[in-house]
N, C-alpha and C. Protein backbone atom coordinates (compact mmCIF):
# COMPACT_ATOMS: atom_id res chain seq x y z
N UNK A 1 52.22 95.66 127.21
CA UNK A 1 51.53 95.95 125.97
C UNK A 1 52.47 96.64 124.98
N UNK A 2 53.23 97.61 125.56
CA UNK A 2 54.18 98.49 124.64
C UNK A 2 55.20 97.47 124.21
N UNK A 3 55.59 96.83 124.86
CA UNK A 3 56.82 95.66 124.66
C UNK A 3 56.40 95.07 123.71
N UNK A 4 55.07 93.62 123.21
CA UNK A 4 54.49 93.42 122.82
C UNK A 4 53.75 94.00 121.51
N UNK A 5 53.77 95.15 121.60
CA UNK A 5 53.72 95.64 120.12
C UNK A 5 54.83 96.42 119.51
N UNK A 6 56.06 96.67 120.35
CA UNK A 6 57.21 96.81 119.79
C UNK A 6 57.63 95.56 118.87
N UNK A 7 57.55 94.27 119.92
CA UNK A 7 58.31 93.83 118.77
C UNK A 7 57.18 92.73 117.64
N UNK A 8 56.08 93.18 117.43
CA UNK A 8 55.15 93.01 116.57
C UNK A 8 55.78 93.93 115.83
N UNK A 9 56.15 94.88 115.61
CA UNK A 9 56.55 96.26 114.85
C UNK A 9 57.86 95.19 113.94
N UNK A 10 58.79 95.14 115.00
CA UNK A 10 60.07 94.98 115.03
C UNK A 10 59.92 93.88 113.97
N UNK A 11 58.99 92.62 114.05
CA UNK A 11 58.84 91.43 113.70
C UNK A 11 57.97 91.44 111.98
N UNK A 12 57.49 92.31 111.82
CA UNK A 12 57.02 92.82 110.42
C UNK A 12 58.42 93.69 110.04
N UNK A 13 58.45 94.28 110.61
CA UNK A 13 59.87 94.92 109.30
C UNK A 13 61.00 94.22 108.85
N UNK A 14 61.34 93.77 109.78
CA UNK A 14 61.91 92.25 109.31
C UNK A 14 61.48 91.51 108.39
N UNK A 15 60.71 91.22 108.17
CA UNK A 15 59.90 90.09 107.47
C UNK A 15 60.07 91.16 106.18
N UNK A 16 59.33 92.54 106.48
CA UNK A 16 59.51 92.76 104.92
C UNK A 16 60.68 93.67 104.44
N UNK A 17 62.11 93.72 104.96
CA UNK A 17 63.21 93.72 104.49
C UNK A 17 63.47 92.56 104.21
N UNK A 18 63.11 91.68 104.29
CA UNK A 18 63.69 90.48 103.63
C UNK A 18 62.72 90.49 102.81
N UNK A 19 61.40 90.50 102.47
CA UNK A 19 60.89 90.18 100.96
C UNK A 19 61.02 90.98 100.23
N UNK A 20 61.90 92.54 100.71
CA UNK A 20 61.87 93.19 99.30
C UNK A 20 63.95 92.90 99.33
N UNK A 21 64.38 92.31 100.07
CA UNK A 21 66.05 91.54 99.27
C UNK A 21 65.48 90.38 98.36
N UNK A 22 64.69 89.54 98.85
CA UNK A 22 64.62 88.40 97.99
C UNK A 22 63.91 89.10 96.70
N UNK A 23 62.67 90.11 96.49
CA UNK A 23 61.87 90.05 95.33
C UNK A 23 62.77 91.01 94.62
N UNK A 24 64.11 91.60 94.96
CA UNK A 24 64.63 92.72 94.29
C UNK A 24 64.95 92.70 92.80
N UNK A 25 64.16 92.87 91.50
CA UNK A 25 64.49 92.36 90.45
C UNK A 25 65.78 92.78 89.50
N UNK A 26 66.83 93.69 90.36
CA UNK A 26 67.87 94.25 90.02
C UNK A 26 69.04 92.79 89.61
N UNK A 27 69.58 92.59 88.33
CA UNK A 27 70.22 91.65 88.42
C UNK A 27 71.81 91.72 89.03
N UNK A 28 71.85 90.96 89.56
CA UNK A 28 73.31 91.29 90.60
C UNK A 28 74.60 91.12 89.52
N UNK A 29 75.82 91.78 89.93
CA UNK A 29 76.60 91.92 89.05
C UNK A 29 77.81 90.96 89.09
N UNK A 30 77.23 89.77 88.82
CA UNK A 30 78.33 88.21 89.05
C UNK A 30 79.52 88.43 88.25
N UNK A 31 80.60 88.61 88.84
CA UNK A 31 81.76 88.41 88.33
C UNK A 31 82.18 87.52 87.72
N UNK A 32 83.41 87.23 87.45
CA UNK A 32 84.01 85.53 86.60
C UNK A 32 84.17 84.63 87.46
N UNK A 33 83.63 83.73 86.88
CA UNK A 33 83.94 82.18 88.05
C UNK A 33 85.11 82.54 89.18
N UNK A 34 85.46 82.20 90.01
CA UNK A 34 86.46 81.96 90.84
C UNK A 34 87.42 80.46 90.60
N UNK A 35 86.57 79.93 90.35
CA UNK A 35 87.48 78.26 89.97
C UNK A 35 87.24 77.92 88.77
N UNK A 36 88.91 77.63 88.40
CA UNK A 36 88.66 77.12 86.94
C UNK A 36 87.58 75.90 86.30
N UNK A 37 87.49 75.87 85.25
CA UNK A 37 86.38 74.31 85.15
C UNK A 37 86.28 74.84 83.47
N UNK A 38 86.09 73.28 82.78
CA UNK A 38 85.21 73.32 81.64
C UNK A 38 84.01 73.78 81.44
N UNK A 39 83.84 74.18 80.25
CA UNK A 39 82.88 75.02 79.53
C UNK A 39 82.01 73.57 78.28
N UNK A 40 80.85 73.68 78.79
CA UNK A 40 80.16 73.84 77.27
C UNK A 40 80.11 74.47 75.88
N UNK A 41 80.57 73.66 74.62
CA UNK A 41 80.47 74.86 73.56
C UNK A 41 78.72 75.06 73.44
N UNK A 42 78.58 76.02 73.30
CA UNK A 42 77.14 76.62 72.53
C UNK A 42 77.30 77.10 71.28
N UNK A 43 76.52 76.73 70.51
CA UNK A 43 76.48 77.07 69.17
C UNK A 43 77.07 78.21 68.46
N UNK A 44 76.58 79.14 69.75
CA UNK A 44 76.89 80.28 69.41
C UNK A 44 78.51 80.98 69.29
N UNK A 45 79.07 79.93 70.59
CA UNK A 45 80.18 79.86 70.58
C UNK A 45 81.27 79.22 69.64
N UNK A 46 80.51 77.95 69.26
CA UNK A 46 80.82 77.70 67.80
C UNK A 46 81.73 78.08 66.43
N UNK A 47 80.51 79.04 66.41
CA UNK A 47 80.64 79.87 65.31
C UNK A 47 81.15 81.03 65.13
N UNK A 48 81.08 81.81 66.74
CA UNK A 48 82.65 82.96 66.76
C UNK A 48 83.78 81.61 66.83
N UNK A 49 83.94 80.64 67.21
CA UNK A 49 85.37 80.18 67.01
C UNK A 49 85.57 79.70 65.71
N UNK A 50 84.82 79.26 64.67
CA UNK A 50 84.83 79.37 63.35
C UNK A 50 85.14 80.31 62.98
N UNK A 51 84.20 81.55 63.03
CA UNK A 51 84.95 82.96 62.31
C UNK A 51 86.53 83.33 62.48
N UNK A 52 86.68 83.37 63.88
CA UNK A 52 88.10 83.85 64.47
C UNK A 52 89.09 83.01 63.84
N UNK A 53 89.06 81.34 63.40
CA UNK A 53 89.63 80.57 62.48
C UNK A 53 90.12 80.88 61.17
N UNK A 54 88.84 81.36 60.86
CA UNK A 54 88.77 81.92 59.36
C UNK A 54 89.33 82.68 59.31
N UNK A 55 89.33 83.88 59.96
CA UNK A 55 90.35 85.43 60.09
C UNK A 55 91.61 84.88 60.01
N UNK A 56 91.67 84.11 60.79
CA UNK A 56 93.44 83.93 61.40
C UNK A 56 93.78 83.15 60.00
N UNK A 57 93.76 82.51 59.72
CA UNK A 57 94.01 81.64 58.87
C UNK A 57 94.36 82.94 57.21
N UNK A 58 92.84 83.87 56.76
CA UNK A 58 92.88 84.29 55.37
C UNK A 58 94.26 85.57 56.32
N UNK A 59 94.17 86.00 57.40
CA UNK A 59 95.24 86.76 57.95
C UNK A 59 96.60 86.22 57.57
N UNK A 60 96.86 85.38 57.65
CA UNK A 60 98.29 84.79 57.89
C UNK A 60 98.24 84.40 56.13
N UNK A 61 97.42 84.19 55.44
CA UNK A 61 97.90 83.82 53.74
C UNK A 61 97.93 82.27 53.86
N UNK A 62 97.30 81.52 54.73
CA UNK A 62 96.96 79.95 54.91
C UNK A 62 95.66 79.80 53.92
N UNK A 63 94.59 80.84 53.82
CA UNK A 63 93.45 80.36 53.18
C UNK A 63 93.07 81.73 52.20
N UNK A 64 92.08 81.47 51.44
CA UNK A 64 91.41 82.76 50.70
C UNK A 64 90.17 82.55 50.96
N UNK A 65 89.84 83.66 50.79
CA UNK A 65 88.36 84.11 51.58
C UNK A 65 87.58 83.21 50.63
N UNK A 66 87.52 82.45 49.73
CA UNK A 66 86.06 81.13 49.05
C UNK A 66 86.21 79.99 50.04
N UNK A 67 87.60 79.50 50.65
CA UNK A 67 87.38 78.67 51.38
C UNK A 67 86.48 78.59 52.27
N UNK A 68 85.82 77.50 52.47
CA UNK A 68 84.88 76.88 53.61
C UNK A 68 85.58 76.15 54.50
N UNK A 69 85.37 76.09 55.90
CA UNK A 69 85.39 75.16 56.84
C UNK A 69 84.38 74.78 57.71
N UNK A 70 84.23 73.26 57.88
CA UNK A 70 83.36 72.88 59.12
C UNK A 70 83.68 72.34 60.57
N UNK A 71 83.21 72.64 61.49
CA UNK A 71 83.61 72.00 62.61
C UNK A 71 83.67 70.87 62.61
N UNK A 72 84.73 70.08 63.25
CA UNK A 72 84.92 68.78 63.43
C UNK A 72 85.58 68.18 64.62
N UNK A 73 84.72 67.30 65.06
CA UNK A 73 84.92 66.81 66.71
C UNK A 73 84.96 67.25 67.52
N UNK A 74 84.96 66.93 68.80
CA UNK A 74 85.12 68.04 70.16
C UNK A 74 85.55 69.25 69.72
N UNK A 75 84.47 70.16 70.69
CA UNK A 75 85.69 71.36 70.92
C UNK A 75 86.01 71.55 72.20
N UNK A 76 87.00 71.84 72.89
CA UNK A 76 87.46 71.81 74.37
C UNK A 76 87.40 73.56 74.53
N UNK A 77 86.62 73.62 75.92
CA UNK A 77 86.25 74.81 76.51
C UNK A 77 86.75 75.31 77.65
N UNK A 78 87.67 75.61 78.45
CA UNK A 78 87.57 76.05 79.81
C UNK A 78 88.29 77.60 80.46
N UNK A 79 88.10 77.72 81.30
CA UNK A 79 88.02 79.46 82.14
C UNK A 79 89.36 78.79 82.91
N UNK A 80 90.26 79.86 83.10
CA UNK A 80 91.17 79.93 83.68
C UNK A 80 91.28 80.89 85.01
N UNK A 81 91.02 80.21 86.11
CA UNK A 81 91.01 82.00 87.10
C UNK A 81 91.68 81.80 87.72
N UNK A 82 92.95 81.77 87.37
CA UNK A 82 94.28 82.51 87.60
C UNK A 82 94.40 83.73 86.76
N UNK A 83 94.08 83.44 85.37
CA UNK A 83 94.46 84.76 84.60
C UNK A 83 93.21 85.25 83.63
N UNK A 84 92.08 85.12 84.65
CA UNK A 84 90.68 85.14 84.01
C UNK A 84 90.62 85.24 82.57
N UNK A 85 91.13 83.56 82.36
CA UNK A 85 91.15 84.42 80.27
C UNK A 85 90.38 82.92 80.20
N UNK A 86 89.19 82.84 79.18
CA UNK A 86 88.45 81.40 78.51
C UNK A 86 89.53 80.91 77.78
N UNK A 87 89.68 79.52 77.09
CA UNK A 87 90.42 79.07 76.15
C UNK A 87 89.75 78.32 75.94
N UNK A 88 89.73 78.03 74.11
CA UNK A 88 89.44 77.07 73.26
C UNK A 88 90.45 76.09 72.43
N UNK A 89 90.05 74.93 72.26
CA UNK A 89 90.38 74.32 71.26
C UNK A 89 89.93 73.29 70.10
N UNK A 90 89.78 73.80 69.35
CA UNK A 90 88.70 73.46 68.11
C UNK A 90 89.35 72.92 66.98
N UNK A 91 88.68 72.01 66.47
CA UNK A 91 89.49 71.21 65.12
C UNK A 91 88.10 71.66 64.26
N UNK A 92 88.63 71.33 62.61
CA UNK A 92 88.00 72.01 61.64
C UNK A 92 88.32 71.28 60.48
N UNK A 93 87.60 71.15 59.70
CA UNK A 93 87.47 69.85 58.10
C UNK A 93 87.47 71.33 57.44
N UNK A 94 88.10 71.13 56.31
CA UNK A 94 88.22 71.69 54.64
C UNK A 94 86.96 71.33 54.24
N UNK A 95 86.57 72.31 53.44
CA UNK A 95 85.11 71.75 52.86
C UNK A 95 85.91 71.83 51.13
N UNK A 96 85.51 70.87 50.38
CA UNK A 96 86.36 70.83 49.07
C UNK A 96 85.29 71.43 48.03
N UNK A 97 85.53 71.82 47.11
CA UNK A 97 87.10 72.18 46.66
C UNK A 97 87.57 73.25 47.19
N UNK A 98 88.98 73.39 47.53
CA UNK A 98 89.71 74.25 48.30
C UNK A 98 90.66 74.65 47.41
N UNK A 99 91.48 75.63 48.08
CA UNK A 99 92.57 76.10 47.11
C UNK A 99 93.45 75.61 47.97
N UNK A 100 95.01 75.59 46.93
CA UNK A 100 95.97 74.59 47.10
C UNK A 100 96.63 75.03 48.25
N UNK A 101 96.61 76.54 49.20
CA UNK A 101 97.27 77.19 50.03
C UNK A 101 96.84 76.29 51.49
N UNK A 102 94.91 76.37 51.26
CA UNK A 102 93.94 75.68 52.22
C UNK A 102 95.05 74.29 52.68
N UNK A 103 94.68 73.48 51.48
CA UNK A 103 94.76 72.41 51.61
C UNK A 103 96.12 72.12 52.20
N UNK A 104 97.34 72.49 51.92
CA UNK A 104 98.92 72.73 52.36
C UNK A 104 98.76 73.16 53.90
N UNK A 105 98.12 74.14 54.19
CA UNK A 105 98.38 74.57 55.44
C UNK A 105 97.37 73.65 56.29
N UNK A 106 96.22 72.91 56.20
CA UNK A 106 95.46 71.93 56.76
C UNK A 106 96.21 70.52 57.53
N UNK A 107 97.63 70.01 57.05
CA UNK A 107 98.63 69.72 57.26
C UNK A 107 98.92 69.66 58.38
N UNK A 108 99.28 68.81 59.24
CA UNK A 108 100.44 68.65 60.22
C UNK A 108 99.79 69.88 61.59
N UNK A 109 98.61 69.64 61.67
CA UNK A 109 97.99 70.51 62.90
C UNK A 109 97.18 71.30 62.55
N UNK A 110 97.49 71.57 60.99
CA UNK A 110 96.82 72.69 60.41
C UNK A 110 95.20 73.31 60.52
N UNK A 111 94.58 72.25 60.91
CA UNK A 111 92.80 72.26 61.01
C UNK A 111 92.68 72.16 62.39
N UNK A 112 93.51 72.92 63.25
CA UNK A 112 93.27 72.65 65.15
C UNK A 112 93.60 74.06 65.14
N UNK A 113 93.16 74.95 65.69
CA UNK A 113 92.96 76.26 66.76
C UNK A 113 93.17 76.50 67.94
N UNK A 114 93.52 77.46 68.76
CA UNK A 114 93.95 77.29 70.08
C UNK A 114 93.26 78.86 70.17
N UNK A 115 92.22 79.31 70.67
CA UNK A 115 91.52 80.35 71.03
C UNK A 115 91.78 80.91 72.36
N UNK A 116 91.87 82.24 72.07
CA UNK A 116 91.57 82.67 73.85
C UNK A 116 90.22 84.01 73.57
N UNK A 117 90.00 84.31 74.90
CA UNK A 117 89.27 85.58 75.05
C UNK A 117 89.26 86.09 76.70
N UNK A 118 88.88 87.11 76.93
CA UNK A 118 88.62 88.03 78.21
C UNK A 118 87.51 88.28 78.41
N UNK A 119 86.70 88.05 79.64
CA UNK A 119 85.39 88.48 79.34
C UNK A 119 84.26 88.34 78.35
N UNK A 120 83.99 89.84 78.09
CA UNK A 120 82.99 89.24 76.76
C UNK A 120 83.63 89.81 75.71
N UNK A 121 84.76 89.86 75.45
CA UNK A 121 85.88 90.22 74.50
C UNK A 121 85.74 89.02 72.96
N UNK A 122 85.72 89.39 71.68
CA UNK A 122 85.55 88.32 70.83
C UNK A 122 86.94 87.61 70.87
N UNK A 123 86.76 86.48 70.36
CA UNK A 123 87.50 85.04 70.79
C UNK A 123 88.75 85.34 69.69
N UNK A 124 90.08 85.18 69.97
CA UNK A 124 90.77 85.43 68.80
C UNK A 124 91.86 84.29 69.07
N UNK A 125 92.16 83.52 68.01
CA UNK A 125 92.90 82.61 67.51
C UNK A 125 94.28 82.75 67.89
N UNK A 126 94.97 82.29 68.34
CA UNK A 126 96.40 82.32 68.50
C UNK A 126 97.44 81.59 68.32
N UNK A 127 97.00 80.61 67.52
CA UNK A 127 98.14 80.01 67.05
C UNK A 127 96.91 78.70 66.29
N UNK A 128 97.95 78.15 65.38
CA UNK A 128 97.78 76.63 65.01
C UNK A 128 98.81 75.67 65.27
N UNK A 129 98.17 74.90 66.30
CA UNK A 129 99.90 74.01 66.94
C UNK A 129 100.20 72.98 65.94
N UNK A 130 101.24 72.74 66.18
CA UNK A 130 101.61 71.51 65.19
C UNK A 130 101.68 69.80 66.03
N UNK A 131 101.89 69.01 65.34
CA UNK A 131 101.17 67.85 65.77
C UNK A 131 102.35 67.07 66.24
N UNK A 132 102.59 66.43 67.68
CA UNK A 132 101.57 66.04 68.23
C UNK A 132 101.00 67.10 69.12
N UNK A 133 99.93 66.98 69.62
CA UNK A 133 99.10 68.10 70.23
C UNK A 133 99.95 67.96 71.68
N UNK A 134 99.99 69.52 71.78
CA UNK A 134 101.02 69.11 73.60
C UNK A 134 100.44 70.24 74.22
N UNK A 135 100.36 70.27 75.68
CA UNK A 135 99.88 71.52 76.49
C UNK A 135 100.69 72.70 76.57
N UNK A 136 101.97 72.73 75.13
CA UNK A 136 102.45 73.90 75.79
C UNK A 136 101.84 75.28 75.30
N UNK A 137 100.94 74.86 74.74
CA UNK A 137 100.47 76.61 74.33
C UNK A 137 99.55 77.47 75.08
N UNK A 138 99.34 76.44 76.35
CA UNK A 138 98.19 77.16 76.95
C UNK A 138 98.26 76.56 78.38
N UNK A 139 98.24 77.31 79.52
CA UNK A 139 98.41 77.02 80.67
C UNK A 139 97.89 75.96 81.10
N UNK A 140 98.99 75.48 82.14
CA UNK A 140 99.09 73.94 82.35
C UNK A 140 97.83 73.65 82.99
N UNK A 141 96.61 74.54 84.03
CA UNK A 141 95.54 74.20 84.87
C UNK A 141 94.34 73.70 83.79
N UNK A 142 94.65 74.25 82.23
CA UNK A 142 94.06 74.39 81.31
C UNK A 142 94.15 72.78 80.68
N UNK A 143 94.52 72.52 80.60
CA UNK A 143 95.53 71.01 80.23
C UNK A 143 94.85 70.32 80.88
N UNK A 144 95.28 70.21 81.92
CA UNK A 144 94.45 69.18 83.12
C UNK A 144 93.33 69.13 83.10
N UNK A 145 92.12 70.09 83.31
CA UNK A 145 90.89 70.38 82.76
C UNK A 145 90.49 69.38 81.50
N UNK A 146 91.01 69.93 81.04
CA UNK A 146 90.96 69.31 79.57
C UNK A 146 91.36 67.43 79.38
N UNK A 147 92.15 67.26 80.29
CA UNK A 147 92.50 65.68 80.45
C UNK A 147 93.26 65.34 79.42
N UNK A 148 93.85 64.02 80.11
CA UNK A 148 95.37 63.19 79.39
C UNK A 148 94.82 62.94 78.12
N UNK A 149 93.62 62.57 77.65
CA UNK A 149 93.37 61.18 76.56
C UNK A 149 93.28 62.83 75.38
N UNK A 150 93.18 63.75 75.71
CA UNK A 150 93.06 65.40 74.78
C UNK A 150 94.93 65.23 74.34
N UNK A 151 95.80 64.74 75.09
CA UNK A 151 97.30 65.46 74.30
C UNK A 151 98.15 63.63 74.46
N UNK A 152 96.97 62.46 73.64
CA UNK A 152 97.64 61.23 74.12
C UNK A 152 98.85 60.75 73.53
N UNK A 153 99.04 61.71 72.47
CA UNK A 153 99.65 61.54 71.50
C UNK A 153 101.48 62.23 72.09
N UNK A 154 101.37 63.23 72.95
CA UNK A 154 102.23 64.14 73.97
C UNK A 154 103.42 63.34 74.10
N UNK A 155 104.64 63.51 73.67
CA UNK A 155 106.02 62.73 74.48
C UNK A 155 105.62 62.88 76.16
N UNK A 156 105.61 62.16 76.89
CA UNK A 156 105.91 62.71 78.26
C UNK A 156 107.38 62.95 79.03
């Protein structure tokens, strides 16, 4: 009898240590991916990589702050975990009328971006490559991700 309702005992606490792990509404604290992979842009993401464009660009004396730009075509997304950093790469249309600095620096790569960020760090621009588009600005696992027909233009 004692045996028998020991592990009746034994056999409920069990049961409800496990329904209060599963119902625990504490959200667990997920780190960064472990394996690299492409990203979805979200809108939201979007439009910090627009802004960070815009900065970099009226930063460097390429644009003045009336210029407009719109997104244009893919944007390529992916996480790197080797050196847990996201990278972007985003192309961008002149919206006209522009000033003559816009339009000059739009040129020869000029409307392509190469983004990075850390975490939830805002996205900041790091260069505008020049054309043809090649993987050297951004780590090679990043590249691959991203696929051949992205740099087809690439001397090999």
């Amino acid at each position: 009898m004692r045996r028998t309702l020991l592990r009746c005992t034994t056999s409920v606490a069990i049961v409800l240590a496990a329904a209060v792990v599963v119902i625990d509404p504490t959200p667990s604290s997920a780190g960064p991916p472990v394996v690299s992979r492409t990203i979805r842009a979200t809108p939201a993401v979007s439009a910090d990589l627009k802004a960070a464009f815009l900065d970099f660009k009226i930063e460097h004396k390429d644009m003045v702050r009336t210029d407009r730009i719109t997104p244009a075509g893919r944007t390529h997304l992916a996480y790197d975990a080797v050196d847990h950093r996201y990278w972007a790469l985003a192309y961008f249309d002149l919206v006209y009328p522009a000033s003559l600095t816009a339009e000059i620096s739009f040129q020869d790569g000029g409307s392509i971006g190469i983004f990075v960020t850390i975490g939830s760090r805002p996205w900041r621009m790091i260069t505008s490559p020049a054309l043809p588009l090649c993987p050297r600005d951004f780590p090679l696992v990043v590249a691959r991700l991203w696929g051949p027909a992205t740099f087809a233009a690439c001397p090999a």
